[in-house]
C-alpha atoms as a PDB file:
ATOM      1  CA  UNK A   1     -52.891 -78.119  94.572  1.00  0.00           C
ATOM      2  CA  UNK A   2     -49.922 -76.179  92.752  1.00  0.00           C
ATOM      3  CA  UNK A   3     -50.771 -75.145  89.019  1.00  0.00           C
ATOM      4  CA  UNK A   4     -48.762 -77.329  86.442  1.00  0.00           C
ATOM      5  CA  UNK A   5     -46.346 -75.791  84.726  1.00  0.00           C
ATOM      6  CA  UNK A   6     -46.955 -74.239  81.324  1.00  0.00           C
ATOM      7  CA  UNK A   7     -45.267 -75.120  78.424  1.00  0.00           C
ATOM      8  CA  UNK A   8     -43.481 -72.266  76.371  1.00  0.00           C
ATOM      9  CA  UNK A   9     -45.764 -71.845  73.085  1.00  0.00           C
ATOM     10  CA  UNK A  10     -44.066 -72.526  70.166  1.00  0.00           C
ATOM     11  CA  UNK A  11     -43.720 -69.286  67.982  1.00  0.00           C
ATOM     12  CA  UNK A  12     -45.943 -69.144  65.388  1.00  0.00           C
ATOM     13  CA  UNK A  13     -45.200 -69.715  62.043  1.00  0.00           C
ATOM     14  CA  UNK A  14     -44.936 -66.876  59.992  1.00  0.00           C
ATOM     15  CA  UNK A  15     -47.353 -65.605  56.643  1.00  0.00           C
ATOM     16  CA  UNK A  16     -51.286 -65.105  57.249  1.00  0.00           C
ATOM     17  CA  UNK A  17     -52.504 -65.723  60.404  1.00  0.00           C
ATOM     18  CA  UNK A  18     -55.449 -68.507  61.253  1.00  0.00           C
ATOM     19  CA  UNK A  19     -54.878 -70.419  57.950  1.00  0.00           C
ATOM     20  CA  UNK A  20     -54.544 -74.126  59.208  1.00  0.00           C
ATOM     21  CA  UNK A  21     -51.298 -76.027  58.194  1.00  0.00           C
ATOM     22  CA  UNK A  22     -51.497 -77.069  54.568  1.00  0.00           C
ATOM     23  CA  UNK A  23     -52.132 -80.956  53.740  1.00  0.00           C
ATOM     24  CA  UNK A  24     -52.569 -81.210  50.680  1.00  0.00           C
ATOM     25  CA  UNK A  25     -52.309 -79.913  46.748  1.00  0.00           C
ATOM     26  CA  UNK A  26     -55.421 -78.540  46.535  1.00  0.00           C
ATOM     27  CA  UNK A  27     -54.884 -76.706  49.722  1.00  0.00           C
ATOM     28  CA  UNK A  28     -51.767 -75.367  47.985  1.00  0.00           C
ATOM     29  CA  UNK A  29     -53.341 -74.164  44.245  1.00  0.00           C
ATOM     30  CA  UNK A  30     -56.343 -72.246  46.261  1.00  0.00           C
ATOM     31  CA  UNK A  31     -53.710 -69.885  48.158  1.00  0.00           C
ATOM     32  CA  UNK A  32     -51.961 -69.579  45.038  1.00  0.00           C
ATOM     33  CA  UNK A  33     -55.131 -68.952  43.061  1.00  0.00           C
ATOM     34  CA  UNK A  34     -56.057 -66.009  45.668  1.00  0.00           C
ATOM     35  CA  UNK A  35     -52.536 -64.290  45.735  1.00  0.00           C
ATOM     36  CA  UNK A  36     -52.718 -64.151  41.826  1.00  0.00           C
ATOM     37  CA  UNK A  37     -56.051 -62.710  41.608  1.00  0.00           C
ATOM     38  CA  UNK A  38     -54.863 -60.417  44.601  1.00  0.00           C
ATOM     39  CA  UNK A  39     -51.444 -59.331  43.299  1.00  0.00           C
ATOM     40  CA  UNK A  40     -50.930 -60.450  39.747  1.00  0.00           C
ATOM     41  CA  UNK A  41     -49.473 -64.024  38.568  1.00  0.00           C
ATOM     42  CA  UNK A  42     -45.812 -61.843  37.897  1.00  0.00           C
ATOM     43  CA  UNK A  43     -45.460 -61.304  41.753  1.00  0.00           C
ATOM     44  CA  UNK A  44     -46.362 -65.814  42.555  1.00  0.00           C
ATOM     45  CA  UNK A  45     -43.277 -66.777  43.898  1.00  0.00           C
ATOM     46  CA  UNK A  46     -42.876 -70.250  46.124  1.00  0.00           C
ATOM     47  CA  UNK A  47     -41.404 -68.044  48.888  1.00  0.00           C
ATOM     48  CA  UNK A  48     -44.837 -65.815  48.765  1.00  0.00           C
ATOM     49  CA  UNK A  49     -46.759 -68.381  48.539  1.00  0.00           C
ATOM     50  CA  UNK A  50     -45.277 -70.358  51.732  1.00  0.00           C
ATOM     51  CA  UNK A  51     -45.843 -66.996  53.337  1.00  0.00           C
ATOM     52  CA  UNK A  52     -49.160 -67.101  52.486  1.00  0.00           C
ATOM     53  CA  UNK A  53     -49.923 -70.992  53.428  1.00  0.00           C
ATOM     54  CA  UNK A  54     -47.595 -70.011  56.974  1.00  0.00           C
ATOM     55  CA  UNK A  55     -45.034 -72.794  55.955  1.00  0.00           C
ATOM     56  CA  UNK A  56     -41.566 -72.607  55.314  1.00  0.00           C
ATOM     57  CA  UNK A  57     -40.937 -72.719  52.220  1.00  0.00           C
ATOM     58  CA  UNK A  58     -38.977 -75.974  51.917  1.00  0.00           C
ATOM     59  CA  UNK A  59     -41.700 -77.530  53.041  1.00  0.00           C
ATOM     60  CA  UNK A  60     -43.720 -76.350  50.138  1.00  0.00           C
ATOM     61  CA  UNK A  61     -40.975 -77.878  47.872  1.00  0.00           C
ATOM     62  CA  UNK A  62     -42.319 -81.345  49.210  1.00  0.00           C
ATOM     63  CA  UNK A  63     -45.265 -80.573  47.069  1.00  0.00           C
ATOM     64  CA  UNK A  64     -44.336 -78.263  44.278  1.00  0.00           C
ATOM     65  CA  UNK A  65     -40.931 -78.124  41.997  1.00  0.00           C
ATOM     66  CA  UNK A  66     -40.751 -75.063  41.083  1.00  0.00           C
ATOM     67  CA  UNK A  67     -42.818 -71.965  40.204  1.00  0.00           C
ATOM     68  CA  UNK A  68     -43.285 -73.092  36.975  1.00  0.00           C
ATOM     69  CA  UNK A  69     -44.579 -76.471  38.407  1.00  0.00           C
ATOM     70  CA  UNK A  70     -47.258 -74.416  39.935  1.00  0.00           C
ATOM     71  CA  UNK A  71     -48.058 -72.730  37.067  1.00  0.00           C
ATOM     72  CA  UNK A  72     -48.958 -75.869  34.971  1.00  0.00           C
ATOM     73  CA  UNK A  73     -50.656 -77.187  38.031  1.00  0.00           C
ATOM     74  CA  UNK A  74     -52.753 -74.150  38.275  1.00  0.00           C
ATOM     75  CA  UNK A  75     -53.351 -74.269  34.717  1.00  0.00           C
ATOM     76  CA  UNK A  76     -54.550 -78.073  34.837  1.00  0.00           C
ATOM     77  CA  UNK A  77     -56.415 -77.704  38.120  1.00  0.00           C
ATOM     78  CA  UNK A  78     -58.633 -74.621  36.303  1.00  0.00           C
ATOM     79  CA  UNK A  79     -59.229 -76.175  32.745  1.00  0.00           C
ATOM     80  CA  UNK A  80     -60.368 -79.324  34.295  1.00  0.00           C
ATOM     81  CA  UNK A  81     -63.450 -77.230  35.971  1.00  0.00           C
ATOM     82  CA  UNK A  82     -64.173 -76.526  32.931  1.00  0.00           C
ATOM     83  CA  UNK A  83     -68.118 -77.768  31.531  1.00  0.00           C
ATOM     84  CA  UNK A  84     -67.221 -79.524  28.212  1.00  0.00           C
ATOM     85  CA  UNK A  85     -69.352 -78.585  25.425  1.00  0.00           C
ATOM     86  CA  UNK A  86     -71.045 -81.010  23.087  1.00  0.00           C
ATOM     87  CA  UNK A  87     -68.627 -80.923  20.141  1.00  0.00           C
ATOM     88  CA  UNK A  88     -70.404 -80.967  16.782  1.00  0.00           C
ATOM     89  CA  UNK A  89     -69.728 -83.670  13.897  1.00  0.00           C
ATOM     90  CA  UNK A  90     -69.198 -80.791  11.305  1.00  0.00           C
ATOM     91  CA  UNK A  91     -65.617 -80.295  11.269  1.00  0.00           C
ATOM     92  CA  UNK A  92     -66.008 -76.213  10.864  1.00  0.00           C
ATOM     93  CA  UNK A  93     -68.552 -76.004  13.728  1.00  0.00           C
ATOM     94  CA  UNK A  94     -66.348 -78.311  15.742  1.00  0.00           C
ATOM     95  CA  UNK A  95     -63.610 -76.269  15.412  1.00  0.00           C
ATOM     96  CA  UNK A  96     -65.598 -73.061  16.424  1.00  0.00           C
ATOM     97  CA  UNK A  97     -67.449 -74.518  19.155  1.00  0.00           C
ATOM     98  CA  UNK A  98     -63.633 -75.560  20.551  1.00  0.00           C
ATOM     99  CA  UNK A  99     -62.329 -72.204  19.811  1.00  0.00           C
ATOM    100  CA  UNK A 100     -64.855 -70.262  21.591  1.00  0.00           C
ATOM    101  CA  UNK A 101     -64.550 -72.808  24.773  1.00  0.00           C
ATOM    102  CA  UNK A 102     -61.120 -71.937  25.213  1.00  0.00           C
ATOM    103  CA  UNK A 103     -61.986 -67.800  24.604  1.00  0.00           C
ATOM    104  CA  UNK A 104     -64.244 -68.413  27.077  1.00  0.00           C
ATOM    105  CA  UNK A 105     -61.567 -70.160  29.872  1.00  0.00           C
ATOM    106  CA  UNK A 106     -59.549 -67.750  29.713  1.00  0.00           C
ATOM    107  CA  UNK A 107     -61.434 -65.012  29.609  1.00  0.00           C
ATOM    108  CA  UNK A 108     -62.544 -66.488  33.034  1.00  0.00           C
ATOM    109  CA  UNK A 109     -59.615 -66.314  34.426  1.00  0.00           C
ATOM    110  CA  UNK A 110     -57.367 -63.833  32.192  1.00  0.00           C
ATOM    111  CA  UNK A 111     -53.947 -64.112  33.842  1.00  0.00           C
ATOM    112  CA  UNK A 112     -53.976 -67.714  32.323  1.00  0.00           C
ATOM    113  CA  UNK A 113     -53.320 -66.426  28.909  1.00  0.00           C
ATOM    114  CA  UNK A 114     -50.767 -64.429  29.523  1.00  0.00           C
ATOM    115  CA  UNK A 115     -49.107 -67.474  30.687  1.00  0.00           C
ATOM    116  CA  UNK A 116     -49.968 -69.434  28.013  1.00  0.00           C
ATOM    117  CA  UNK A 117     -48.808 -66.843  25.714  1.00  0.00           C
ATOM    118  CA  UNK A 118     -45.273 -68.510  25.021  1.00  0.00           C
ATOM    119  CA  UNK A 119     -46.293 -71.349  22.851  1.00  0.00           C
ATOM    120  CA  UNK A 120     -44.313 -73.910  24.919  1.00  0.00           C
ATOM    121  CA  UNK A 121     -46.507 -73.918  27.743  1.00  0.00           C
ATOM    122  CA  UNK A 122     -49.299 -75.698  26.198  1.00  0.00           C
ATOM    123  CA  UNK A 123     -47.377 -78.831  25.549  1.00  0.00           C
ATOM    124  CA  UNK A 124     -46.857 -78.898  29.207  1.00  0.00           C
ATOM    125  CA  UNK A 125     -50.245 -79.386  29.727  1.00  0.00           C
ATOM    126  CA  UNK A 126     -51.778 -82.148  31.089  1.00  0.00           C
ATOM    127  CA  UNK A 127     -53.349 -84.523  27.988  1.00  0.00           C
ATOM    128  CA  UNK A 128     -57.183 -84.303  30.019  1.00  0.00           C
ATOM    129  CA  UNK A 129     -56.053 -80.274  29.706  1.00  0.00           C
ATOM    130  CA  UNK A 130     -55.757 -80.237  25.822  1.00  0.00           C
ATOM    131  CA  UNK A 131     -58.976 -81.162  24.564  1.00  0.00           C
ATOM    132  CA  UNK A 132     -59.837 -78.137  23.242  1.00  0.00           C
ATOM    133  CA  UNK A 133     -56.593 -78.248  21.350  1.00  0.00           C
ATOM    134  CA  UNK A 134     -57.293 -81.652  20.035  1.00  0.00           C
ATOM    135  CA  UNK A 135     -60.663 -81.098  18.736  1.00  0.00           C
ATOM    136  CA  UNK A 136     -59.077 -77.982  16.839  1.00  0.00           C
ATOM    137  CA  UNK A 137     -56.746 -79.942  15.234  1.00  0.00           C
ATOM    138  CA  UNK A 138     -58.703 -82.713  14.871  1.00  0.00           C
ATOM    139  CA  UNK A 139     -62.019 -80.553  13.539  1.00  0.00           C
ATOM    140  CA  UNK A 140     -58.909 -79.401  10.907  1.00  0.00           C
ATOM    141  CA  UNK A 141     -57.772 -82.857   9.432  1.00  0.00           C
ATOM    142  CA  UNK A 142     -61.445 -83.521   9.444  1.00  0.00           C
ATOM    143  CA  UNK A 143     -61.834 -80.918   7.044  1.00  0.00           C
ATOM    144  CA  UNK A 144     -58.694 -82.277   5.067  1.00  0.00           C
ATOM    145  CA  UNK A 145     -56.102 -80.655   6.223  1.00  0.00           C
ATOM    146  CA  UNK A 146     -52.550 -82.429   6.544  1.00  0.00           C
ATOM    147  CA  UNK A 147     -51.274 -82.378  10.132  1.00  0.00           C
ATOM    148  CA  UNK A 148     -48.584 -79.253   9.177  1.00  0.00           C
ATOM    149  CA  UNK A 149     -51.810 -77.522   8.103  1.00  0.00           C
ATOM    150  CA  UNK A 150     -53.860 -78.246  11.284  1.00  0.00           C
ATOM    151  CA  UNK A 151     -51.267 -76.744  13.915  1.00  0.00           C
ATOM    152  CA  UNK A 152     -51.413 -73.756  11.140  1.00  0.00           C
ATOM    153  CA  UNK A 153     -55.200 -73.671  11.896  1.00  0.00           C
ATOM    154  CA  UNK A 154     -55.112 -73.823  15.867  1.00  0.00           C
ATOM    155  CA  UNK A 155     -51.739 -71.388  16.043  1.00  0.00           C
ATOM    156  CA  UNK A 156     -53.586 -69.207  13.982  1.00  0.00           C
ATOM    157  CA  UNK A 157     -56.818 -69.205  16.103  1.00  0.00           C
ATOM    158  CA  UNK A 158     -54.982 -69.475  19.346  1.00  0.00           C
ATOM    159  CA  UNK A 159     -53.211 -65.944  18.422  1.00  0.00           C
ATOM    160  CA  UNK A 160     -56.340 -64.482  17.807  1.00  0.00           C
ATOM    161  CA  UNK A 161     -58.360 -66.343  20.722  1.00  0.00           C
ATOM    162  CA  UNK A 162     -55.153 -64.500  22.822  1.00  0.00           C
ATOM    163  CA  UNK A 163     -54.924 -61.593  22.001  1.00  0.00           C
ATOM    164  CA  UNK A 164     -58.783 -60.831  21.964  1.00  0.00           C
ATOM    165  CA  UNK A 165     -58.779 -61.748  25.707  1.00  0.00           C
ATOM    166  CA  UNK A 166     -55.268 -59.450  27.231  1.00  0.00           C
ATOM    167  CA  UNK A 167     -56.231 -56.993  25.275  1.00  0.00           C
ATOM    168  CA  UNK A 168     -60.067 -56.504  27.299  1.00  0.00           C
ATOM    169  CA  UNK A 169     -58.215 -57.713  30.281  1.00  0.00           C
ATOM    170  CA  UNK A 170     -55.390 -54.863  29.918  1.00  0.00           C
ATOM    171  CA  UNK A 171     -58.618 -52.441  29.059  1.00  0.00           C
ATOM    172  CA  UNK A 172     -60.410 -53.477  31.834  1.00  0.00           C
ATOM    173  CA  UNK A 173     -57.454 -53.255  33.965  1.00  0.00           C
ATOM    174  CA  UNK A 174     -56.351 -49.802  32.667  1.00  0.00           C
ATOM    175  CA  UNK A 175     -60.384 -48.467  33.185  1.00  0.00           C
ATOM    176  CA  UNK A 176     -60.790 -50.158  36.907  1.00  0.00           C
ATOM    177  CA  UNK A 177     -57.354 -48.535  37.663  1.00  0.00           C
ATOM    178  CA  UNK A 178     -58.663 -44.466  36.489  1.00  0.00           C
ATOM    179  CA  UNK A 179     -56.970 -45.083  32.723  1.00  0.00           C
ATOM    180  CA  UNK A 180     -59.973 -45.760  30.414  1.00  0.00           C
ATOM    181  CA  UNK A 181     -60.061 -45.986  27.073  1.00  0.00           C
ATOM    182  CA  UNK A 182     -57.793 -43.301  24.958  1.00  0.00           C
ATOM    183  CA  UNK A 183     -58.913 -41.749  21.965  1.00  0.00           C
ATOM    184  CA  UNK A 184     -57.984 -38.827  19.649  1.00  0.00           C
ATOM    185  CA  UNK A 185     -60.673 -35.697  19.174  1.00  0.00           C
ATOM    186  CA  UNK A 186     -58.346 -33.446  17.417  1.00  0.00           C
ATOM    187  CA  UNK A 187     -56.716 -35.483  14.766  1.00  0.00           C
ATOM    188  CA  UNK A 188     -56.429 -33.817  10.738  1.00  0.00           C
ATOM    189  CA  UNK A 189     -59.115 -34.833   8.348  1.00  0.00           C
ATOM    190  CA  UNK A 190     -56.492 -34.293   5.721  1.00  0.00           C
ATOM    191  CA  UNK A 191     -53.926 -37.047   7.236  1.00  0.00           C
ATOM    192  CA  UNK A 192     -56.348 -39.114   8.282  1.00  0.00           C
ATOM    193  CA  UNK A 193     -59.813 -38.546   6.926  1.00  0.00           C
ATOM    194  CA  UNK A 194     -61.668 -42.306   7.927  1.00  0.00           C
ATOM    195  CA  UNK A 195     -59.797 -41.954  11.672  1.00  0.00           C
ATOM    196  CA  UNK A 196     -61.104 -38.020  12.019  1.00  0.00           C
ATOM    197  CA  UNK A 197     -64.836 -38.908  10.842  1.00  0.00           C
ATOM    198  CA  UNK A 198     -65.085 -41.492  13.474  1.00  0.00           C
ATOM    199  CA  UNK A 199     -63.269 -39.732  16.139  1.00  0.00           C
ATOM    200  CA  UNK A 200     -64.588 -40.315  19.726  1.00  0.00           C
ATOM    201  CA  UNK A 201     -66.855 -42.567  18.229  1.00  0.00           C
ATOM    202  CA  UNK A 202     -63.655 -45.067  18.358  1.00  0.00           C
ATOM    203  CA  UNK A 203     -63.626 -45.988  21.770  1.00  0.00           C
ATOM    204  CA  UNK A 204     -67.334 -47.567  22.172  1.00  0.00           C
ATOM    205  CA  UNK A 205     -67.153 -49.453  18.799  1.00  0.00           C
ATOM    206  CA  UNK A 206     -63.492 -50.943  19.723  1.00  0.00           C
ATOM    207  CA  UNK A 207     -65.074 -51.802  23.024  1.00  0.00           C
ATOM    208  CA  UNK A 208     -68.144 -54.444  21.258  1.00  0.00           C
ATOM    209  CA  UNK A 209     -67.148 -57.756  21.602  1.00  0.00           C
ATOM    210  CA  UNK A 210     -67.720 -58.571  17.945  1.00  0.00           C
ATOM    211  CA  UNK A 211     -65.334 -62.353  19.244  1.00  0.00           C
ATOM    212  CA  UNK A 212     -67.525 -64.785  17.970  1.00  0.00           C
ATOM    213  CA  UNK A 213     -68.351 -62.931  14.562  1.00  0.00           C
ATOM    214  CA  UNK A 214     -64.637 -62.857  13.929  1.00  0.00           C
ATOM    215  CA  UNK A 215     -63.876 -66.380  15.099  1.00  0.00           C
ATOM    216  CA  UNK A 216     -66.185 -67.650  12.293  1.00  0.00           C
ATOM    217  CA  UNK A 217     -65.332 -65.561   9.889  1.00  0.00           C
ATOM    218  CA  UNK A 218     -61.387 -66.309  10.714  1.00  0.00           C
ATOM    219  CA  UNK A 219     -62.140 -70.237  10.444  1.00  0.00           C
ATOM    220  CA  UNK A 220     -64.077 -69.730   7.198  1.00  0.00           C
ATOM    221  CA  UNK A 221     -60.462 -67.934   6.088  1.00  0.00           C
ATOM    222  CA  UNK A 222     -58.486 -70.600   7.201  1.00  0.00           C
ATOM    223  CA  UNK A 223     -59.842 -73.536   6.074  1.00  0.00           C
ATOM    224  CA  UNK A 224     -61.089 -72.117   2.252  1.00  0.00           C
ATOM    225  CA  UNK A 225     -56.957 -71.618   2.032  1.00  0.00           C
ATOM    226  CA  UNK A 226     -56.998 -75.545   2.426  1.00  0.00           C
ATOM    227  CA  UNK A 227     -56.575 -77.752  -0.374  1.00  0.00           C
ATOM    228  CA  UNK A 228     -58.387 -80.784   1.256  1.00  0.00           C
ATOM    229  CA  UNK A 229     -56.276 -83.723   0.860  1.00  0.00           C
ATOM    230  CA  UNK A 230     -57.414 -86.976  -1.369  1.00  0.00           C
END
């Protein structure tokens, strides 16, 4: 009996090979979760990431708008992993206990606070995203403050809660990649006589994570400049 006839294969589509056709979201923010922890969240673009996923990437633009899109999806899909805490009735402690949940997210996943480092990203987050925001604000107006007052409160903390965690992500990018820590062994005791006497010293006590010491004393700071309201 004569063999049938084979049918031409199809070419294969192009981007990483035995990844099976994507179906859904979730499919999508897991490739695009890997690719950022592979090559940075600057180098995510929708044409990578179809690459990736082996789709073309119009068809990806059936799921996602845009890269920014993405982005706030990403952003959503990770804080909602997230264990809530048990928020305190103390307004101070609530406020602290808030702060140091959202140190703690994005220290777990660091590239999230760069992105969240121009302030108009957060309002793009989903409202189940923002709790940690609300019970800042709200911990605030607790405490008496008036609503100007409260985003004064969380900006302030969310600067600080920022820039604790690129700066030990930069560090511990700079270390991993052969840079470590610099510091100064020669400089002048008569320039700089507090910076000479602790010299190399410098680089092990910058390193402590002294976070959560600051955090309270920083809320203590804030809210003692409030004049609670009637």
């Amino acid at each position: 009996m004569p063999a049938s006839p084979v049918s031409p294969r199809s070419p294969a589509p192009q981007g990483r090979t035995g990844r099976p056709p994507v179906t859904s979201r979730a499919q999508i923010l897991t490739a695009a979760r890997e690719l950022i922890d592979r090559d940075g969240w600057e180098k995510l673009t929708i044409r990578r990431l179809a690459a990736e996923l082996g789709i073309g990437a119009t068809t990806l633009y059936h799921h996602i708008q845009s890269k920014d899109d993405l982005l706030i999806l990403l952003l959503n899909h990770h804080v909602a992993r997230i264990e809530r805490p048990q928020l305190p009735g103390a307004p101070r402690e609530r406020i602290v206990v808030a702060a140091t949940a959202l140190h703690d997210a994005l220290a777990a996943w660091p590239w999230a606070a760069e992105v969240l480092s121009a302030d108009g990203f957060v309002g793009l987050l989903d409202e189940s995203a923002m709790w940690m925001v609300e019970a800042i604000v709200a911990g605030a107006e607790d405490h008496g403050c008036t609503p100007e007052q409260s985003v004064d409160v969380f900006r302030s903390l969310w600067y600080y809660t920022v820039g604790e965690v690129l700066v030990r992500a930069h560090s511990a990018r700079r270390h991993a990649a052969g840079h470590p820590f610099a510091y100064r062994d020669d400089l002048d005791p008569s320039q700089v006589p507090h910076l000479a006497a602790i010299g190399v010293r410098w680089a092990a006590l910058a390193a402590r994570d002294i976070y959560p010491q600051g955090l309270r004393a920083f809320v203590d700071g804030l809210l003692a400049e409030v004049t609670p309201t009637a």
